[in-house]
N, C-alpha and C. Protein backbone atom coordinates (compact mmCIF):
# COMPACT_ATOMS: atom_id res chain seq x y z
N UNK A 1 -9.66 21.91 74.45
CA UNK A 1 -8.53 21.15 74.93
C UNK A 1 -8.20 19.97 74.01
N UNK A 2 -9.11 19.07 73.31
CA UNK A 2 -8.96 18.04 72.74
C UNK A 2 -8.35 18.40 71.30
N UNK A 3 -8.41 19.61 71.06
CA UNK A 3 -8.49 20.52 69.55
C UNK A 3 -6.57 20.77 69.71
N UNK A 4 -6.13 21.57 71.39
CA UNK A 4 -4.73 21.53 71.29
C UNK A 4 -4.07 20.12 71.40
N UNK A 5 -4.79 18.81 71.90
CA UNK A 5 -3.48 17.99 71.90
C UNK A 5 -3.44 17.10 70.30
N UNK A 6 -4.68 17.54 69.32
CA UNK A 6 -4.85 17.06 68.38
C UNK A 6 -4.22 17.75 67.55
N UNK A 7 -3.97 19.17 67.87
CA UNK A 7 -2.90 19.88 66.74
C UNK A 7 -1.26 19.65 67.10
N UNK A 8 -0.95 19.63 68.25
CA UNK A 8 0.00 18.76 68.89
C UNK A 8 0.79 17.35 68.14
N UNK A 9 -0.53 16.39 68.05
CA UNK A 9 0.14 15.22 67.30
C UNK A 9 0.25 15.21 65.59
N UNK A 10 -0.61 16.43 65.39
CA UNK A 10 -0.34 16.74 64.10
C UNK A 10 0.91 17.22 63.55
N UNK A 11 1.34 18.26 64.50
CA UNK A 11 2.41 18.69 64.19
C UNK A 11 4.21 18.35 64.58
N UNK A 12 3.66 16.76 65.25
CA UNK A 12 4.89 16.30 66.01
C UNK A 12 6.04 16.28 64.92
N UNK A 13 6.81 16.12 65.67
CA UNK A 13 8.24 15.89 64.46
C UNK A 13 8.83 14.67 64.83
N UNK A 14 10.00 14.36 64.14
CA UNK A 14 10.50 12.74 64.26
C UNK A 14 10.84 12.07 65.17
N UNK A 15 11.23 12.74 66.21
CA UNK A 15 11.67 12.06 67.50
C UNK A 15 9.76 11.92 68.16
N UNK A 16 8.81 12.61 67.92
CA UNK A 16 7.54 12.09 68.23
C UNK A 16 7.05 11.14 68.08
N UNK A 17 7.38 11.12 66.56
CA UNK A 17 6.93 9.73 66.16
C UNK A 17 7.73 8.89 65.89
N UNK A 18 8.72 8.74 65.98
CA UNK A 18 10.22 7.57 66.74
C UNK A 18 9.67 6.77 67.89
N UNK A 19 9.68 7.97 68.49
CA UNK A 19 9.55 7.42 70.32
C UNK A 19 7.77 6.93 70.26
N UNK A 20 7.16 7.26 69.81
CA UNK A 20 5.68 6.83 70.18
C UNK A 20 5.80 5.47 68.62
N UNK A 21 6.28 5.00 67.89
CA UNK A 21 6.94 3.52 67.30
C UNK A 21 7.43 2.69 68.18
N UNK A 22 8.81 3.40 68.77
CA UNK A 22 9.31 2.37 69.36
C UNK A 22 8.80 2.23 70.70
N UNK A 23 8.11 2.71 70.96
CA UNK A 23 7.39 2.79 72.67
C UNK A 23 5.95 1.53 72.56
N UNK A 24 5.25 1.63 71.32
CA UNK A 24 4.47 0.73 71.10
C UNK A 24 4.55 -1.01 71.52
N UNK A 25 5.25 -1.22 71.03
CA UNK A 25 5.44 -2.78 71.34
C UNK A 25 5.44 -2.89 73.13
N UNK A 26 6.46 -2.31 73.54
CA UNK A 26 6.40 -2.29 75.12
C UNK A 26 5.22 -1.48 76.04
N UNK A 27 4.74 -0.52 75.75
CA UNK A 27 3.60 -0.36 76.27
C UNK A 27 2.30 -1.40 76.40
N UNK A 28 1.87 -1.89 74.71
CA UNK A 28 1.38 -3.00 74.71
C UNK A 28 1.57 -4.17 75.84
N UNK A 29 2.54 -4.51 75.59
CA UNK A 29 2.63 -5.85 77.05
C UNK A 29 2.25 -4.85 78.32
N UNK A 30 2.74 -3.93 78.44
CA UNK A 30 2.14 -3.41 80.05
C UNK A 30 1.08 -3.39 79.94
N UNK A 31 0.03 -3.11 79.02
CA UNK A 31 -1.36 -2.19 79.15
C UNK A 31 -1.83 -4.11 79.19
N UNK A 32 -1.66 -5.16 78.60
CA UNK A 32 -2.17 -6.04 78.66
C UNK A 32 -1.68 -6.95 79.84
N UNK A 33 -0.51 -6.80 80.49
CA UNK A 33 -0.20 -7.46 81.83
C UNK A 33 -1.36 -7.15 82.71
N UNK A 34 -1.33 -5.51 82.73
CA UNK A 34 -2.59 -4.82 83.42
C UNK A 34 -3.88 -5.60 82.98
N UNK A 35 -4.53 -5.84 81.91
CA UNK A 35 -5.73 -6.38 82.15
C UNK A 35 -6.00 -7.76 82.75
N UNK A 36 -4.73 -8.62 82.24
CA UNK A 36 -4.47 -9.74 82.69
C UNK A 36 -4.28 -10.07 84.18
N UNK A 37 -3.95 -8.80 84.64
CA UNK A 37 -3.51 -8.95 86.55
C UNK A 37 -4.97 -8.64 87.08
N UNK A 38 -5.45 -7.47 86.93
CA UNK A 38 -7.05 -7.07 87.38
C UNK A 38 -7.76 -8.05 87.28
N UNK A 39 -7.92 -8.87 85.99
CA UNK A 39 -8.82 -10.65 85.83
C UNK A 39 -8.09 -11.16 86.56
N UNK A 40 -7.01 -11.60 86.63
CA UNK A 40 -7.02 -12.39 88.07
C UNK A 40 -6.73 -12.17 89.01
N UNK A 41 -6.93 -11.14 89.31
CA UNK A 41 -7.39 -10.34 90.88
C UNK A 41 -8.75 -10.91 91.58
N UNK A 42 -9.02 -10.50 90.15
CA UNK A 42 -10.93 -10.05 90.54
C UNK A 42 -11.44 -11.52 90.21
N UNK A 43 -10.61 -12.72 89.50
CA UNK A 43 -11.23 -13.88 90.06
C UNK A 43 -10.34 -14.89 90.57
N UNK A 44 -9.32 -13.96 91.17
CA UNK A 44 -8.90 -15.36 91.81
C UNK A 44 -9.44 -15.48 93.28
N UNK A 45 -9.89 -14.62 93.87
CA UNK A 45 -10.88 -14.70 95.38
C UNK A 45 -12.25 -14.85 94.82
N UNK A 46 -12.60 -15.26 93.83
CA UNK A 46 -14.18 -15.22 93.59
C UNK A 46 -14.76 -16.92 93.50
N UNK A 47 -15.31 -17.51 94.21
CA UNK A 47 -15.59 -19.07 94.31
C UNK A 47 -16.79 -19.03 93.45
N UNK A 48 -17.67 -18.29 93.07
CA UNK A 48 -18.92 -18.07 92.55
C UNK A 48 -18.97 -17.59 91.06
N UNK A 49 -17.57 -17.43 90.58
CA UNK A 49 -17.42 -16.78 88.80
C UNK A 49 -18.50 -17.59 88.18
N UNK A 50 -19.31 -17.32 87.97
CA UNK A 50 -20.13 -17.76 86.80
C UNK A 50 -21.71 -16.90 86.58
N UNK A 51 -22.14 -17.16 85.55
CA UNK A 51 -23.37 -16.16 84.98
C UNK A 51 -22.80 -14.82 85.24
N UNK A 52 -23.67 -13.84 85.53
CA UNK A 52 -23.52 -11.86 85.67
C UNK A 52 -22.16 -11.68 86.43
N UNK A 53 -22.09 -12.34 87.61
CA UNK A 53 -20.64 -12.02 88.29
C UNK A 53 -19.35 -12.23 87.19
N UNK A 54 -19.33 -13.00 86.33
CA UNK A 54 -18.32 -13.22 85.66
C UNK A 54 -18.06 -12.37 84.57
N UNK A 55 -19.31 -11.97 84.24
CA UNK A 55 -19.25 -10.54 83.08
C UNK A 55 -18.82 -9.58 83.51
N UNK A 56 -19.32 -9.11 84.84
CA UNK A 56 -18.91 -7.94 85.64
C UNK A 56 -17.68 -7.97 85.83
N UNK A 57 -16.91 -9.04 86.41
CA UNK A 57 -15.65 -9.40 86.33
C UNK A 57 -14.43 -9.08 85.24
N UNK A 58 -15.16 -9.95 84.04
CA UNK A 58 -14.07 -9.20 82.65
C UNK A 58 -14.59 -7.79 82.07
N UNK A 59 -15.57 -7.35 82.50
CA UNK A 59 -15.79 -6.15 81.99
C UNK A 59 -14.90 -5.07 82.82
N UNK A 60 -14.75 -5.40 83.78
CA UNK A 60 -13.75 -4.80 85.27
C UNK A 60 -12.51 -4.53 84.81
N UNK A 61 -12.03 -6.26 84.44
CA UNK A 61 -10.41 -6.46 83.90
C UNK A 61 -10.40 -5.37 82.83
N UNK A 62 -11.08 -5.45 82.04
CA UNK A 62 -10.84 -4.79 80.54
C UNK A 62 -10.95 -3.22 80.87
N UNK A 63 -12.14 -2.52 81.57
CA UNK A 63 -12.05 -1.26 81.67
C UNK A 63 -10.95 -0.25 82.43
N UNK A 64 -10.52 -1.50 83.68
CA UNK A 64 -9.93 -0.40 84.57
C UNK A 64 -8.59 0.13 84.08
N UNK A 65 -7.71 -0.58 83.62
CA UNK A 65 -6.79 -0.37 82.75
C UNK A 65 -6.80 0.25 81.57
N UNK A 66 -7.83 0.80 80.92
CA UNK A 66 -8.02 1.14 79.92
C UNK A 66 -8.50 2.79 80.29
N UNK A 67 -9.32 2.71 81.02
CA UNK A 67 -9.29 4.10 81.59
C UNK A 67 -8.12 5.02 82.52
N UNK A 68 -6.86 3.89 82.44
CA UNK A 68 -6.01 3.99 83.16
C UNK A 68 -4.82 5.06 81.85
N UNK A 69 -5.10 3.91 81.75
CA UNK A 69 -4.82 4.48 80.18
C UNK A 69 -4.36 5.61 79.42
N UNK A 70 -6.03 5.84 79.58
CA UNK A 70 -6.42 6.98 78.80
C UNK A 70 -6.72 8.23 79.73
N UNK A 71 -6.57 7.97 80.99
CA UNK A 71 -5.69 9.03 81.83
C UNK A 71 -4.73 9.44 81.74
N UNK A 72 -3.90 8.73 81.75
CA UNK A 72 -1.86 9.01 81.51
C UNK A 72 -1.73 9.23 80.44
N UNK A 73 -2.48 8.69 79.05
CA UNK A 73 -2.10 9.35 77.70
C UNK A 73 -2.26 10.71 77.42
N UNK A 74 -3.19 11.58 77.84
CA UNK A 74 -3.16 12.99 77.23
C UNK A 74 -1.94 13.71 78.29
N UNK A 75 -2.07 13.19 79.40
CA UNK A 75 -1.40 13.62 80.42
C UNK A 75 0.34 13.78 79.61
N UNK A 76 0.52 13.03 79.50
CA UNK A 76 1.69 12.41 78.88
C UNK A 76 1.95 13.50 77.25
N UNK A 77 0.69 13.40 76.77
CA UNK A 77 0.61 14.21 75.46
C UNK A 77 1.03 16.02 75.76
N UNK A 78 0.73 15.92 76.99
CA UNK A 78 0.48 17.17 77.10
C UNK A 78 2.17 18.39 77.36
N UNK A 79 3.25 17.04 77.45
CA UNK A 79 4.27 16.80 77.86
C UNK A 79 5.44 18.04 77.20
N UNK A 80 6.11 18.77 76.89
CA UNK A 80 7.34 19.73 76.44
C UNK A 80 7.95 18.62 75.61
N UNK A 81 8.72 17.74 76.18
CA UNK A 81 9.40 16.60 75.87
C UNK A 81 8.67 15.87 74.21
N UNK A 82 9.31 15.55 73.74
CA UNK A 82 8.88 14.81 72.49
C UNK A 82 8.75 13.57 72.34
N UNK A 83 9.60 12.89 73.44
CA UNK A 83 9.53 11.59 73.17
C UNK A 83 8.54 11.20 74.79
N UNK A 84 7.83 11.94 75.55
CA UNK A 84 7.16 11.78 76.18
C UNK A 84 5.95 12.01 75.37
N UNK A 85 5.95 13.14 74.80
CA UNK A 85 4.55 12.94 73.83
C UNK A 85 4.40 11.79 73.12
N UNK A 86 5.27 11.01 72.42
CA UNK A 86 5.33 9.75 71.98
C UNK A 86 4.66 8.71 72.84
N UNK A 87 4.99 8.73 74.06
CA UNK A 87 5.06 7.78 74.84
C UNK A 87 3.40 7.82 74.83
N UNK A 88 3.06 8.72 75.08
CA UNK A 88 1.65 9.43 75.68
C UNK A 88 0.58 8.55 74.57
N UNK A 89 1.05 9.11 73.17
CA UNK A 89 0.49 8.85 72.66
C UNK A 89 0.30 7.27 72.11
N UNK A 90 1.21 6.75 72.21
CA UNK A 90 1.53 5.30 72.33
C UNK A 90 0.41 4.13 73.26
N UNK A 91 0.29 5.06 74.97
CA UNK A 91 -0.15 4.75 75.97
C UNK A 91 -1.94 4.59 75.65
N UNK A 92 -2.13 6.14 75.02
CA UNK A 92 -3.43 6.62 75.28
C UNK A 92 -3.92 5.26 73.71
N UNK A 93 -3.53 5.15 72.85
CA UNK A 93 -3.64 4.52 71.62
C UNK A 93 -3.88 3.08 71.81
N UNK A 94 -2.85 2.59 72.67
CA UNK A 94 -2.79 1.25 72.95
C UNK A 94 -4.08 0.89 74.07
N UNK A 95 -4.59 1.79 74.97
CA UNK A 95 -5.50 1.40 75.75
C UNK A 95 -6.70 1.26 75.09
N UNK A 96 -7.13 2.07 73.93
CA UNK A 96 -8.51 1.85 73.04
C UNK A 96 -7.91 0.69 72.05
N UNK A 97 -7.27 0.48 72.24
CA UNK A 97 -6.94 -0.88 71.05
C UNK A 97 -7.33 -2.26 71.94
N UNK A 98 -6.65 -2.12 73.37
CA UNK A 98 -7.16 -3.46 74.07
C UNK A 98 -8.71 -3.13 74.33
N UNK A 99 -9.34 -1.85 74.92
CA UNK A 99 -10.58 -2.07 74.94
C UNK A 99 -11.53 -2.94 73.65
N UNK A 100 -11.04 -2.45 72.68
CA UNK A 100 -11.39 -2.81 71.35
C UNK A 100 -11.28 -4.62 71.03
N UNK A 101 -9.90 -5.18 71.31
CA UNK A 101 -9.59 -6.38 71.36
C UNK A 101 -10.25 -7.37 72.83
N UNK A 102 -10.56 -6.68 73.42
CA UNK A 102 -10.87 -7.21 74.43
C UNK A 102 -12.41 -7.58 74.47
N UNK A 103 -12.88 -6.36 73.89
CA UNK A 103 -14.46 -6.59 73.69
C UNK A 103 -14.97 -7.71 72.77
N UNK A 104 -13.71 -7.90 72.01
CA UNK A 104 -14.42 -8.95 70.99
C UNK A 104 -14.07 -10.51 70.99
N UNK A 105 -12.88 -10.04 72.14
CA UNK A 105 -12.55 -11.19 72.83
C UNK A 105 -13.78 -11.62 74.09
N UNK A 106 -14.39 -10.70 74.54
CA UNK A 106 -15.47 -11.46 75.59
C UNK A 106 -16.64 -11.16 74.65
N UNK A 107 -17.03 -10.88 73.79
CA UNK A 107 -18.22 -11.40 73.04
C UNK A 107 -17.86 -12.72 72.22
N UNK A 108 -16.73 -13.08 72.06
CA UNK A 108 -16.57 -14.34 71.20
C UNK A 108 -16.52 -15.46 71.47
N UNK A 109 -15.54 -15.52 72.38
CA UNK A 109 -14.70 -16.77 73.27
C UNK A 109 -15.46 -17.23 74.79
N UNK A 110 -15.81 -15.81 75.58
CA UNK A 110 -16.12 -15.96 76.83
C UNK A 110 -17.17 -17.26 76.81
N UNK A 111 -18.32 -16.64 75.73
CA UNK A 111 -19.37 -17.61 76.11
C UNK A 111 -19.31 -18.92 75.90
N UNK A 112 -18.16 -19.50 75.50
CA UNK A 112 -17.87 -21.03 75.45
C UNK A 112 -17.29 -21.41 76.43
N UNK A 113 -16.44 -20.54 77.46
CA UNK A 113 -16.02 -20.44 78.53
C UNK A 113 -17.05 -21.13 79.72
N UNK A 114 -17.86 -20.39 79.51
CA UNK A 114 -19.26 -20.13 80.76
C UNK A 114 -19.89 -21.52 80.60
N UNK A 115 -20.04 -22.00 79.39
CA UNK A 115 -20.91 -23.17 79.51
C UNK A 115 -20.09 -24.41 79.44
N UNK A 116 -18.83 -24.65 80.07
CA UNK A 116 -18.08 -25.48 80.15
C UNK A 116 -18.04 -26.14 81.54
């Protein structure tokens, strides 16, 4: 299965990769509103954020959306439509990019956070 949606984006044509360009920028802000809403979900009822609860917390924000993600992207890939394959691929792309940015954002920053 991973072999057809990989020959798929290989073989997209221009409106594929049009629509999964111009779909980028705006997916981005959604996929990151999403992590940004889940963190403060998950601490704005929490009186106790600090030490393990607070890791668990941004590790929460960052994953659930990201696996969200990367649900709807193949889904999306898997699509007739071309500029839904775009989209797909846009979606599924952009969610390992915030996992990616995100991780190095709570190994970097967080811990100056915590001891404040």
């Amino acid at each position: 299965m991973p072999a057809a949606i990989l020959a798929r984006i290989r073989d997209g044509d221009p409106a594929f990769w049009k629509s999964a360009t111009r779909s980028a920028p705006i997916v981005a802000q959604v996929v990151l509103a999403a992590i940004i809403g889940v963190g403060w979900l998950g601490l704005n009822g929490c009186s106790f954020c600090f030490g393990t609860v607070f890791w668990y917390l941004v590790a929460a924000a960052i994953i659930v959306p990201a696996a969200a993600g990367l649900a709807v992207g193949p889904m999306l890939l898997r699509a007739e439509s071309p500029r839904r394959r775009g989209v797909g691929l846009a979606v599924a792309g952009l969610a390992v990019l915030m996992v990616v940015s995100g991780l190095f954002y709570a190994l970097i920053f967080l811990p100056w956070f915590e001891n404040t």
